[in-house]
PDB file of N, CA and C in Angstrom:
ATOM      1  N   UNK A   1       8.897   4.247  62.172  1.00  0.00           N
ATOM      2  CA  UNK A   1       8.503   5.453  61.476  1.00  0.00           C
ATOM      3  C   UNK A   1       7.083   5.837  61.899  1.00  0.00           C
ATOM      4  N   UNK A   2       6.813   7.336  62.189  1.00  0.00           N
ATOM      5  CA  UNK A   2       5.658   7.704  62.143  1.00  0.00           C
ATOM      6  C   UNK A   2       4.548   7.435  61.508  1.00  0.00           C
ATOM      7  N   UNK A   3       3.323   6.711  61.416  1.00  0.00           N
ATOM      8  CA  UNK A   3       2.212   7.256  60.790  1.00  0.00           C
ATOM      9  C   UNK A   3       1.377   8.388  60.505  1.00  0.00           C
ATOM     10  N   UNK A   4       0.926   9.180  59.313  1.00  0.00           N
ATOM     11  CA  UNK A   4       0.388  10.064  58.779  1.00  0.00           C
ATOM     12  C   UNK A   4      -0.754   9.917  59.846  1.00  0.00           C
ATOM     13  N   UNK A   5      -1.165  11.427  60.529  1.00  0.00           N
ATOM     14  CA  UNK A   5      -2.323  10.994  61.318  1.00  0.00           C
ATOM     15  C   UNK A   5      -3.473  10.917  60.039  1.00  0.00           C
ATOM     16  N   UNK A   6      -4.735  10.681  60.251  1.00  0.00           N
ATOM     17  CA  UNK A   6      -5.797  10.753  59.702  1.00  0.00           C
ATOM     18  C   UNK A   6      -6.364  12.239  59.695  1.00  0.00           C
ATOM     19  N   UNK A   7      -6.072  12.902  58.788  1.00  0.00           N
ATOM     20  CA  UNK A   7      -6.786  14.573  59.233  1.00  0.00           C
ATOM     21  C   UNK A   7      -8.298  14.070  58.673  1.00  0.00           C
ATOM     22  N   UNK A   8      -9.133  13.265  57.780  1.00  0.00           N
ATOM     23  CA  UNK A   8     -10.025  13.321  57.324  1.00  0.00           C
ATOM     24  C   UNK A   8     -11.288  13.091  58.501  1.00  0.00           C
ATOM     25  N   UNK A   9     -10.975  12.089  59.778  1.00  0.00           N
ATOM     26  CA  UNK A   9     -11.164  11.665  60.645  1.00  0.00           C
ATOM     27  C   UNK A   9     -11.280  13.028  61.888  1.00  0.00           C
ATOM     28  N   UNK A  10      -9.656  13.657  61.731  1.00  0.00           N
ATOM     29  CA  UNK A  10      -9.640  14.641  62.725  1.00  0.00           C
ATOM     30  C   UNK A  10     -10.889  15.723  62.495  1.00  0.00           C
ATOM     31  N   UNK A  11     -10.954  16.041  61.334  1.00  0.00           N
ATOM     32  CA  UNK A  11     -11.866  17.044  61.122  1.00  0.00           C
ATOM     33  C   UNK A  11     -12.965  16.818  61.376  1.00  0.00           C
ATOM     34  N   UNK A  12     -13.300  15.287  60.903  1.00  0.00           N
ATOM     35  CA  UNK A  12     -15.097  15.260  61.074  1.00  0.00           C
ATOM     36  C   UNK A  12     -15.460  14.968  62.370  1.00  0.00           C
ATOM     37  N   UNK A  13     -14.290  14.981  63.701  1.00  0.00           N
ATOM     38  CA  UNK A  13     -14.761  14.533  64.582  1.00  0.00           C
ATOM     39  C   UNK A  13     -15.313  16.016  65.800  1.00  0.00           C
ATOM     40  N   UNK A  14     -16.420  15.458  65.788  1.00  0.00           N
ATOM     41  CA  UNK A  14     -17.233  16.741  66.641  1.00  0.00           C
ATOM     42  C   UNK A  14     -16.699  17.189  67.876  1.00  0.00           C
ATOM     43  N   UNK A  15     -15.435  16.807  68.474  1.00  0.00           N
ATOM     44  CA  UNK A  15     -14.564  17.068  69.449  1.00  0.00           C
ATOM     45  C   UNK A  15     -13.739  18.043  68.562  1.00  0.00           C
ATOM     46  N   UNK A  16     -12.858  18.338  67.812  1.00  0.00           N
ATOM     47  CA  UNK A  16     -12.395  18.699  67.068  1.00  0.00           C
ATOM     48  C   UNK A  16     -13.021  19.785  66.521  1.00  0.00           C
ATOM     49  N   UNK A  17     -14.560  20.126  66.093  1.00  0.00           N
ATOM     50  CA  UNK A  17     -15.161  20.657  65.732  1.00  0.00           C
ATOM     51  C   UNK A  17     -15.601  21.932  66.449  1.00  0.00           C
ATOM     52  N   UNK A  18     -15.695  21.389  68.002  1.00  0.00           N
ATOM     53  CA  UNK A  18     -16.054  22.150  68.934  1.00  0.00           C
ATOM     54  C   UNK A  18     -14.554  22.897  69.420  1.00  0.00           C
ATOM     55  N   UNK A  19     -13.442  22.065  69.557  1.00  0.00           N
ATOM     56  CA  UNK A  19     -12.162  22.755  69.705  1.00  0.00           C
ATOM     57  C   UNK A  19     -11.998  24.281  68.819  1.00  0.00           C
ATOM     58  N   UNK A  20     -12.210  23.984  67.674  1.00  0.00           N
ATOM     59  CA  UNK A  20     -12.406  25.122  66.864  1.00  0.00           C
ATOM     60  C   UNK A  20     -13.208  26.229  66.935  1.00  0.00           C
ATOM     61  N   UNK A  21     -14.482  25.433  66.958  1.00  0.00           N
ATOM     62  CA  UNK A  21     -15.206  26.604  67.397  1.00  0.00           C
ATOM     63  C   UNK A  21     -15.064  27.603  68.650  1.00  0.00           C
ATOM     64  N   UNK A  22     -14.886  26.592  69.894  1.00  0.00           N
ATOM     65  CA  UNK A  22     -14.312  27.635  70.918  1.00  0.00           C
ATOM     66  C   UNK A  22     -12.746  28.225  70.973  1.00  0.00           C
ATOM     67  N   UNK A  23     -12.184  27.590  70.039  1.00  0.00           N
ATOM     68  CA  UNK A  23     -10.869  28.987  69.946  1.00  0.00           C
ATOM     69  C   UNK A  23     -11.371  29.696  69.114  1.00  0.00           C
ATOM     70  N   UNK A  24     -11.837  29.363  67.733  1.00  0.00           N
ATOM     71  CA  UNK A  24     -12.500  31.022  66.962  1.00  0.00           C
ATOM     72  C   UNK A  24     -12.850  31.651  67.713  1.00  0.00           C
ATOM     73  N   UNK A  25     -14.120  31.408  68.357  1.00  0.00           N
ATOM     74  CA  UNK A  25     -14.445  32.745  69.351  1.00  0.00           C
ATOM     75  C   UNK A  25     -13.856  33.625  70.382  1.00  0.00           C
ATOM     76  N   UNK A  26     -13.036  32.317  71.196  1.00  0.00           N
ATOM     77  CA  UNK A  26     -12.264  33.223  72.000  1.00  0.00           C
ATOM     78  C   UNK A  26     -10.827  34.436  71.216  1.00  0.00           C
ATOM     79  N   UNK A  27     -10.470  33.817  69.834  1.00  0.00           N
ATOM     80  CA  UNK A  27      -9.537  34.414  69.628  1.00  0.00           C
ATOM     81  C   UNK A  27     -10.625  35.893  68.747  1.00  0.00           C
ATOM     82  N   UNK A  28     -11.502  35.653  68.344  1.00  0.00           N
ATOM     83  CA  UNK A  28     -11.972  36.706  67.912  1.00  0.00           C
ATOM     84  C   UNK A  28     -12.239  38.008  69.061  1.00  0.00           C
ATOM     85  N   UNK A  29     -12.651  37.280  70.219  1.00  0.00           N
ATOM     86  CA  UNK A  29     -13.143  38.178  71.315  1.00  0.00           C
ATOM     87  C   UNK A  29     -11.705  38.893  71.633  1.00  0.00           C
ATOM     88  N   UNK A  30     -10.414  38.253  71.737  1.00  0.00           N
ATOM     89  CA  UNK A  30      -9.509  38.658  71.849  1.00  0.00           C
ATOM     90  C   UNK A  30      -9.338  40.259  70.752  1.00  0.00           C
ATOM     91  N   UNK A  31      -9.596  39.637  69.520  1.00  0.00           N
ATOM     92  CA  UNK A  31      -8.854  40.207  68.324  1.00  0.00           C
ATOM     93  C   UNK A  31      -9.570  41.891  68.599  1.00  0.00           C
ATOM     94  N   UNK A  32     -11.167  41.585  68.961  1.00  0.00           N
ATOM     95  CA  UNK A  32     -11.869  42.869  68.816  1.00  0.00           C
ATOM     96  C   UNK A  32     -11.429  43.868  70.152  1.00  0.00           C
ATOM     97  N   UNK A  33     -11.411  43.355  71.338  1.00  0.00           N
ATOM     98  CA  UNK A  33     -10.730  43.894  72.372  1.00  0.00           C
ATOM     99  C   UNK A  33      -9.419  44.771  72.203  1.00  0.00           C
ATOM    100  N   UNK A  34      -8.490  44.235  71.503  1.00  0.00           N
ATOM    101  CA  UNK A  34      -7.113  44.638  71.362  1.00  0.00           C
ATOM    102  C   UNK A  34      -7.285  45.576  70.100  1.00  0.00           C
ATOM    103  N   UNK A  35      -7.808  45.772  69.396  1.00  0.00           N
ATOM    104  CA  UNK A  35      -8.352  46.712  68.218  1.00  0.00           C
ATOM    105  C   UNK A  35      -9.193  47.752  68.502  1.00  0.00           C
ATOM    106  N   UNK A  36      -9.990  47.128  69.358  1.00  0.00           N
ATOM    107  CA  UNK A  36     -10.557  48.720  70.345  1.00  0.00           C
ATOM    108  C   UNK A  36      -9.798  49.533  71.110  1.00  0.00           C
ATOM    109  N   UNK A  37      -9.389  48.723  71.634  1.00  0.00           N
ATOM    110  CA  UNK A  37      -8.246  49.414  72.336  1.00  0.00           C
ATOM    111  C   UNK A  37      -7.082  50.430  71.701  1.00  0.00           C
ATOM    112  N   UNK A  38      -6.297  49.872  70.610  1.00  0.00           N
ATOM    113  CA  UNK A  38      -5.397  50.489  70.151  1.00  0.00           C
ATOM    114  C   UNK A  38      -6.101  51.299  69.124  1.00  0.00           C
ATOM    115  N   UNK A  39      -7.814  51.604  68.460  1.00  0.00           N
ATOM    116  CA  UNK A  39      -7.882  52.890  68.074  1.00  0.00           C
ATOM    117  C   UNK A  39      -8.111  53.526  69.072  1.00  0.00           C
ATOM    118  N   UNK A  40      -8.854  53.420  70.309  1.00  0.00           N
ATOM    119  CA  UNK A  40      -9.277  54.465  71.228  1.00  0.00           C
ATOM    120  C   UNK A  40      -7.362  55.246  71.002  1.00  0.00           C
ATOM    121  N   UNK A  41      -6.408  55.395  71.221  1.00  0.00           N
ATOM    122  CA  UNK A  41      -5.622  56.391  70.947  1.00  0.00           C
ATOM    123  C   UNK A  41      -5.524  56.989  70.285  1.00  0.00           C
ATOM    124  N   UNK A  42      -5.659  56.648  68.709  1.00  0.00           N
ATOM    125  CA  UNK A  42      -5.741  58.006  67.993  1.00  0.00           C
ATOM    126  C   UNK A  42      -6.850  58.587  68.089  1.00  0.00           C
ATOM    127  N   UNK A  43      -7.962  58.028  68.371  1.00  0.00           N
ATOM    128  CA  UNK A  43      -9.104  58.412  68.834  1.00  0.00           C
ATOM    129  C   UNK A  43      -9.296  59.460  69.882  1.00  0.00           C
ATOM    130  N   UNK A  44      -9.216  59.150  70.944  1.00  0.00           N
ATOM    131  CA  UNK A  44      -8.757  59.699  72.285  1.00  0.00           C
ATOM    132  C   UNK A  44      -7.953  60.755  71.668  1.00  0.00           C
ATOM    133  N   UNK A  45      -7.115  61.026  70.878  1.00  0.00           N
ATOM    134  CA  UNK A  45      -5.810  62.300  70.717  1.00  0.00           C
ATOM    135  C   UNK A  45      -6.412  63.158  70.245  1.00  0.00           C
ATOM    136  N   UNK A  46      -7.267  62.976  69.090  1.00  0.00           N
ATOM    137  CA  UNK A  46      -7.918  63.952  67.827  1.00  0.00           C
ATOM    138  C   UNK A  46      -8.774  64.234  68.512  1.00  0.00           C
ATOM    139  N   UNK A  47     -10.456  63.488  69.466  1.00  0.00           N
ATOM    140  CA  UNK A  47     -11.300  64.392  70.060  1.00  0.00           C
ATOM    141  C   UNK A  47     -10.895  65.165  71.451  1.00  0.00           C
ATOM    142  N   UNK A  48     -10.365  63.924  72.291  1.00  0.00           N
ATOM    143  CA  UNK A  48     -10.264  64.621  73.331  1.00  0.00           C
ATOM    144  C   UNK A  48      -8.773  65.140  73.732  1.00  0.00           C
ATOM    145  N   UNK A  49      -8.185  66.234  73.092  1.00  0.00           N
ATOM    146  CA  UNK A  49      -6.791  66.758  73.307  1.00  0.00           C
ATOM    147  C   UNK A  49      -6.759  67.290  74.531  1.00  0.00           C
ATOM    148  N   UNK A  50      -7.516  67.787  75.289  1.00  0.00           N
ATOM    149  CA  UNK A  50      -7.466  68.190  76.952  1.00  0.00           C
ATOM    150  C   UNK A  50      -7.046  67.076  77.366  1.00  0.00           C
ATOM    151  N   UNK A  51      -7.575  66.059  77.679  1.00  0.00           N
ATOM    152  CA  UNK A  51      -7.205  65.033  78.429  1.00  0.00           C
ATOM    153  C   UNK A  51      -5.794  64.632  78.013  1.00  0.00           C
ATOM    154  N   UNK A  52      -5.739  64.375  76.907  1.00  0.00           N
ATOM    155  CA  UNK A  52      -4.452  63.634  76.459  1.00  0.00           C
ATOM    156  C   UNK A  52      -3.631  64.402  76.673  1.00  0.00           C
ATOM    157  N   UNK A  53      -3.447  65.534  77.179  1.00  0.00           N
ATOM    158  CA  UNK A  53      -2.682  66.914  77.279  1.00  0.00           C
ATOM    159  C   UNK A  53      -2.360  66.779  78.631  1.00  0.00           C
ATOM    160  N   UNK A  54      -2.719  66.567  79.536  1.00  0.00           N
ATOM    161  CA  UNK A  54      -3.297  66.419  80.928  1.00  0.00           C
ATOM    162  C   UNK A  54      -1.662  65.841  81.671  1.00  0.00           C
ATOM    163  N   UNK A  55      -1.095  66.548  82.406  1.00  0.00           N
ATOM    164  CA  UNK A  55      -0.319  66.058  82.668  1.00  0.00           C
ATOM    165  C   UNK A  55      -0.299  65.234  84.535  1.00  0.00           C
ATOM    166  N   UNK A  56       0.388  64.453  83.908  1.00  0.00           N
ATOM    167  CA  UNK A  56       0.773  63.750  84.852  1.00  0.00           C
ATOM    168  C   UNK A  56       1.597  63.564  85.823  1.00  0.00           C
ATOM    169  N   UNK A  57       2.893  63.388  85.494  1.00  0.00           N
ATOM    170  CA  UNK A  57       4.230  63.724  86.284  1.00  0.00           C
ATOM    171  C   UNK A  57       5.215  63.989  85.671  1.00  0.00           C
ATOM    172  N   UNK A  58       5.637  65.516  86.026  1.00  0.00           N
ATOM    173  CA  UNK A  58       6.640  66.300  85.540  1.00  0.00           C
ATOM    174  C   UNK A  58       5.730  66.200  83.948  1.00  0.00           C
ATOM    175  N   UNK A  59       7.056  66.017  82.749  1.00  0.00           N
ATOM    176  CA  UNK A  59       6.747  66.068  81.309  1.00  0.00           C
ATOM    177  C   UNK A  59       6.114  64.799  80.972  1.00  0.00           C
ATOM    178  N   UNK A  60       5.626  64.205  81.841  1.00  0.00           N
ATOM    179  CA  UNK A  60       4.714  62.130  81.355  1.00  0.00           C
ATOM    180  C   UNK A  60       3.181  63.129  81.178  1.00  0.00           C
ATOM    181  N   UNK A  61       2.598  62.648  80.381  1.00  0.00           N
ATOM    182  CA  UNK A  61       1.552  63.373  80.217  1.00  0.00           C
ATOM    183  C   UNK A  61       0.312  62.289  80.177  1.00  0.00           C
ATOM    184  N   UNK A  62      -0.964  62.312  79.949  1.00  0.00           N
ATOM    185  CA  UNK A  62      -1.908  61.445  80.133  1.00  0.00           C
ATOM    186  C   UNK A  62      -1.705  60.696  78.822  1.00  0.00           C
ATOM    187  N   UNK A  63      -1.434  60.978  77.511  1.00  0.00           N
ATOM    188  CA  UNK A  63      -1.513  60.672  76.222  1.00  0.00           C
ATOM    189  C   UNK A  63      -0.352  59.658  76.393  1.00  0.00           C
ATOM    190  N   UNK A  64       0.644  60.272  76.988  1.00  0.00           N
ATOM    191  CA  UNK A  64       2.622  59.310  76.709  1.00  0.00           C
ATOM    192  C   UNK A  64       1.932  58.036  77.332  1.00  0.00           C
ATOM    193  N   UNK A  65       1.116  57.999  78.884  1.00  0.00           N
ATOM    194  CA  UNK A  65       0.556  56.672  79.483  1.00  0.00           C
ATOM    195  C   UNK A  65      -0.126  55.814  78.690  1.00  0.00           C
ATOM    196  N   UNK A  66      -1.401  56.522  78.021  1.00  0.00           N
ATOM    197  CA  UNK A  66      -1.875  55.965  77.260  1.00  0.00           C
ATOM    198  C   UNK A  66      -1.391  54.531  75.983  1.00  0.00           C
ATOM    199  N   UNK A  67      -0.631  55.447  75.368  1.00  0.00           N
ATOM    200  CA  UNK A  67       0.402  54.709  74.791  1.00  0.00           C
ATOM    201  C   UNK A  67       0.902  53.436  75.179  1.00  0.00           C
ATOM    202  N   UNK A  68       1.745  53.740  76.263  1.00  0.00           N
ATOM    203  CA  UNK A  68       2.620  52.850  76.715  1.00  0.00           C
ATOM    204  C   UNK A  68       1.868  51.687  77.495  1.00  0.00           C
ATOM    205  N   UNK A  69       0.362  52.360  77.532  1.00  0.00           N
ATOM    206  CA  UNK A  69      -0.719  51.070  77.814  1.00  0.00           C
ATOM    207  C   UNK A  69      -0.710  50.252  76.954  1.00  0.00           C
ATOM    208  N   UNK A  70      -0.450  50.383  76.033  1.00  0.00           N
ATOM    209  CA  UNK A  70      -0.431  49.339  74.759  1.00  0.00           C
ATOM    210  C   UNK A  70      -0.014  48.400  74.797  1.00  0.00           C
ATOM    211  N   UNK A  71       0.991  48.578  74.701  1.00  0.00           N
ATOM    212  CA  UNK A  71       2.682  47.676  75.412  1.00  0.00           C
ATOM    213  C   UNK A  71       1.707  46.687  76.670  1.00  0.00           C
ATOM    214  N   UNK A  72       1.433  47.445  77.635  1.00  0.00           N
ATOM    215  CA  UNK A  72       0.252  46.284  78.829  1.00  0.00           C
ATOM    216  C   UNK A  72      -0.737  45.536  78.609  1.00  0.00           C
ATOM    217  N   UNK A  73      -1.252  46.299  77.582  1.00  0.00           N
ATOM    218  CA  UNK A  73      -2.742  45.385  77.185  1.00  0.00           C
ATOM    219  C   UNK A  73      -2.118  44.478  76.206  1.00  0.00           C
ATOM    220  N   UNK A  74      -1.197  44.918  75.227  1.00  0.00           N
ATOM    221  CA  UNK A  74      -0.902  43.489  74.068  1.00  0.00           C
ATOM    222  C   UNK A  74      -0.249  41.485  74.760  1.00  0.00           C
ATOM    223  N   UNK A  75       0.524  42.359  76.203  1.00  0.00           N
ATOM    224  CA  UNK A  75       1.168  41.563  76.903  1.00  0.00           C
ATOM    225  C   UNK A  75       0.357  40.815  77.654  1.00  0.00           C
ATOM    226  N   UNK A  76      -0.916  41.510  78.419  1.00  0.00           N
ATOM    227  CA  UNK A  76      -1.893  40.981  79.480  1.00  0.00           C
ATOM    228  C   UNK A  76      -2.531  39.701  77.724  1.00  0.00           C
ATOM    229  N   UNK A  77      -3.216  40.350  76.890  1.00  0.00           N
ATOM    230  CA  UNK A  77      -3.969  39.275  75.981  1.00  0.00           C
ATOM    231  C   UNK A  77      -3.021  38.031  75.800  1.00  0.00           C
ATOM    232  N   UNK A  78      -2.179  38.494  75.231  1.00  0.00           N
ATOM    233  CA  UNK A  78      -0.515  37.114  74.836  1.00  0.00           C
ATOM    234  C   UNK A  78      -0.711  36.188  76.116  1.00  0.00           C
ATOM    235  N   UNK A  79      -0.499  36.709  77.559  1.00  0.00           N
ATOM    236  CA  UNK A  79      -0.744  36.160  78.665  1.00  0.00           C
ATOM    237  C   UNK A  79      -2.433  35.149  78.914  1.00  0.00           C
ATOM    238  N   UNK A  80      -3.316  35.890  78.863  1.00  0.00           N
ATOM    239  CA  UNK A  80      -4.846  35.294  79.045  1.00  0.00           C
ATOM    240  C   UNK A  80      -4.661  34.257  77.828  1.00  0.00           C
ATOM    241  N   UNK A  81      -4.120  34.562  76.486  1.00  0.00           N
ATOM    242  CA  UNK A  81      -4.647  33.496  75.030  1.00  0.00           C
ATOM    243  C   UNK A  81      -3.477  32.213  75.838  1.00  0.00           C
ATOM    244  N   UNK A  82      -2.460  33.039  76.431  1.00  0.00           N
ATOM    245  CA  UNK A  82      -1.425  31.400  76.669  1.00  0.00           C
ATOM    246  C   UNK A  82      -1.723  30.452  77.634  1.00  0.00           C
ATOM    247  N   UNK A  83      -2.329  31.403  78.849  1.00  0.00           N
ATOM    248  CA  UNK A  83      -3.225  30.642  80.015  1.00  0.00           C
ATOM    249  C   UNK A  83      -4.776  29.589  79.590  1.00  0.00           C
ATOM    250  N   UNK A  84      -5.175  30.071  78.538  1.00  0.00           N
ATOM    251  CA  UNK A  84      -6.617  29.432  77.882  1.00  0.00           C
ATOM    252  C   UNK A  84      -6.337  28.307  76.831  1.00  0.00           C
ATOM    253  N   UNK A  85      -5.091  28.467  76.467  1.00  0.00           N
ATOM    254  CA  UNK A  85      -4.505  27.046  75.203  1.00  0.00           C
ATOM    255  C   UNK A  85      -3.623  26.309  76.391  1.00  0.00           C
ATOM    256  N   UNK A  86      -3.192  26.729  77.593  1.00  0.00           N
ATOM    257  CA  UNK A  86      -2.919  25.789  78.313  1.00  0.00           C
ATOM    258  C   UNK A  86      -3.772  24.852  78.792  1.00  0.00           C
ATOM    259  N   UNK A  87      -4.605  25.802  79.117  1.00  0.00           N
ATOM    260  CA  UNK A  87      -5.378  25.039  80.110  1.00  0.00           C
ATOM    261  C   UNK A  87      -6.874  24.143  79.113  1.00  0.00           C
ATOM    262  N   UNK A  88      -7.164  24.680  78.710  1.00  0.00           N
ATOM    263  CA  UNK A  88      -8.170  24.212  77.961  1.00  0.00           C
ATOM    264  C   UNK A  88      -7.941  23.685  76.517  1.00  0.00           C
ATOM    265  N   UNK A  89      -7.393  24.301  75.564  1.00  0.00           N
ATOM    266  CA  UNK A  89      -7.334  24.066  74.459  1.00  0.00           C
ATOM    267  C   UNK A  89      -6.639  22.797  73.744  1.00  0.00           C
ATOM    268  N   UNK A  90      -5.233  22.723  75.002  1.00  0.00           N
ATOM    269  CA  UNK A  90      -4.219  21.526  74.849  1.00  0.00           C
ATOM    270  C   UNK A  90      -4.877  20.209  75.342  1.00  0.00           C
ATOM    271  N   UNK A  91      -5.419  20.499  76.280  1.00  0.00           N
ATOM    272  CA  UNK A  91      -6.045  19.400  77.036  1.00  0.00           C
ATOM    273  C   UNK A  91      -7.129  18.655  75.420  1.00  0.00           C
ATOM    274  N   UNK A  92      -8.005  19.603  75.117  1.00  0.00           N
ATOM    275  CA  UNK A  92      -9.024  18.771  74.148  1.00  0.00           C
ATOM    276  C   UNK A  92      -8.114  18.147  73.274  1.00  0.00           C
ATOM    277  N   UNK A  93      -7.405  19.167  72.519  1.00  0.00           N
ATOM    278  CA  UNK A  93      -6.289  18.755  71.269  1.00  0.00           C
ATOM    279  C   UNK A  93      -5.823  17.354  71.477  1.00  0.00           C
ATOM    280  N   UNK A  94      -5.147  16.920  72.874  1.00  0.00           N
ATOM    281  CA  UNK A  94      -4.549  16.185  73.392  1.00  0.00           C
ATOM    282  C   UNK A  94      -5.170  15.004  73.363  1.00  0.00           C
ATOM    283  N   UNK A  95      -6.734  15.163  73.828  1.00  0.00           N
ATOM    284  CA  UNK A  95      -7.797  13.778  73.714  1.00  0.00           C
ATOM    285  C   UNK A  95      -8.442  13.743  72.472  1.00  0.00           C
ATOM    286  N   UNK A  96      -8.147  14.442  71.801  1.00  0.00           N
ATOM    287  CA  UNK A  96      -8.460  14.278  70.511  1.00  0.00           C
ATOM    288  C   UNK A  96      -7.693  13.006  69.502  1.00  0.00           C
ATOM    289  N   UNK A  97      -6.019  13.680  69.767  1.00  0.00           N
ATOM    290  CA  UNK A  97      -5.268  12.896  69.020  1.00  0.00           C
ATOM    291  C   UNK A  97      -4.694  11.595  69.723  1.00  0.00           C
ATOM    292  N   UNK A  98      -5.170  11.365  71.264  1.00  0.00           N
ATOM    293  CA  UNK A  98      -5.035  10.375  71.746  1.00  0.00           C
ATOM    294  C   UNK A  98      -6.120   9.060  71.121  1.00  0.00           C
ATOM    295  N   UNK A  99      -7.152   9.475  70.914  1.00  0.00           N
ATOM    296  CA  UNK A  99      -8.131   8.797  70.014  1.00  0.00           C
ATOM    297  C   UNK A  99      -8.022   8.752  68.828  1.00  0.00           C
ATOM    298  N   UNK A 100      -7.512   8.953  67.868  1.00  0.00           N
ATOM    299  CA  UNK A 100      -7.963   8.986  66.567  1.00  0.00           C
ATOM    300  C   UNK A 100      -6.305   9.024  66.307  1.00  0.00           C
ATOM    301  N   UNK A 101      -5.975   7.685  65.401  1.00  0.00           N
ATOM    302  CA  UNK A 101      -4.851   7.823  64.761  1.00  0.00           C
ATOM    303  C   UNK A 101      -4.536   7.480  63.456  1.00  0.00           C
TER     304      UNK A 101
END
């Protein structure tokens, strides 16, 4: 049977501490990026309606792209946050709980 890990241990350990701290930040840097982003559209619609008007090809207009950037940028972040908990995040996690049981 499994043993209960020690979370009292996990927490106070300054490996652990720092794990946290550098995903808070990175996921915050994430969070504000992707929130800028998705107001600049309604943003972008209400001041600048020329542009968003602006056509592109045939009836695709600059605004319909815009949009459907969304869809790219939510996918590119999902992508960068899964590449950065691969590579970095699992790895600490990993020597973390390899030590401390």
């Amino acid at each position: 049977m499994a043993s209960t890990p020690n979370w009292a241990a996990i927490d106070s350990d300054p490996r652990f501490q720092a794990l946290h701290r550098k995903k808070t930040t990175f996921l915050w840097s994430l969070m504000i990026i992707s929130v800028v982003y998705y107001f600049l559209l309604p943003i972008g619609a209400a001041y600048y309606q020329d542009l968003f008007k602006t056509k592109i090809w045939g009836p695709v207009n600059f605004g319909i792209l815009f949009a459907l950037s969304e869809f790219v940028v939510a996918w590119t972040i999902a992508y960068v946050y899964t590449r950065k908990a691969n590579r970095d995040f699992d790895a600490m996690s990993a020597e973390i709980v390899k030590t401390i049981k």
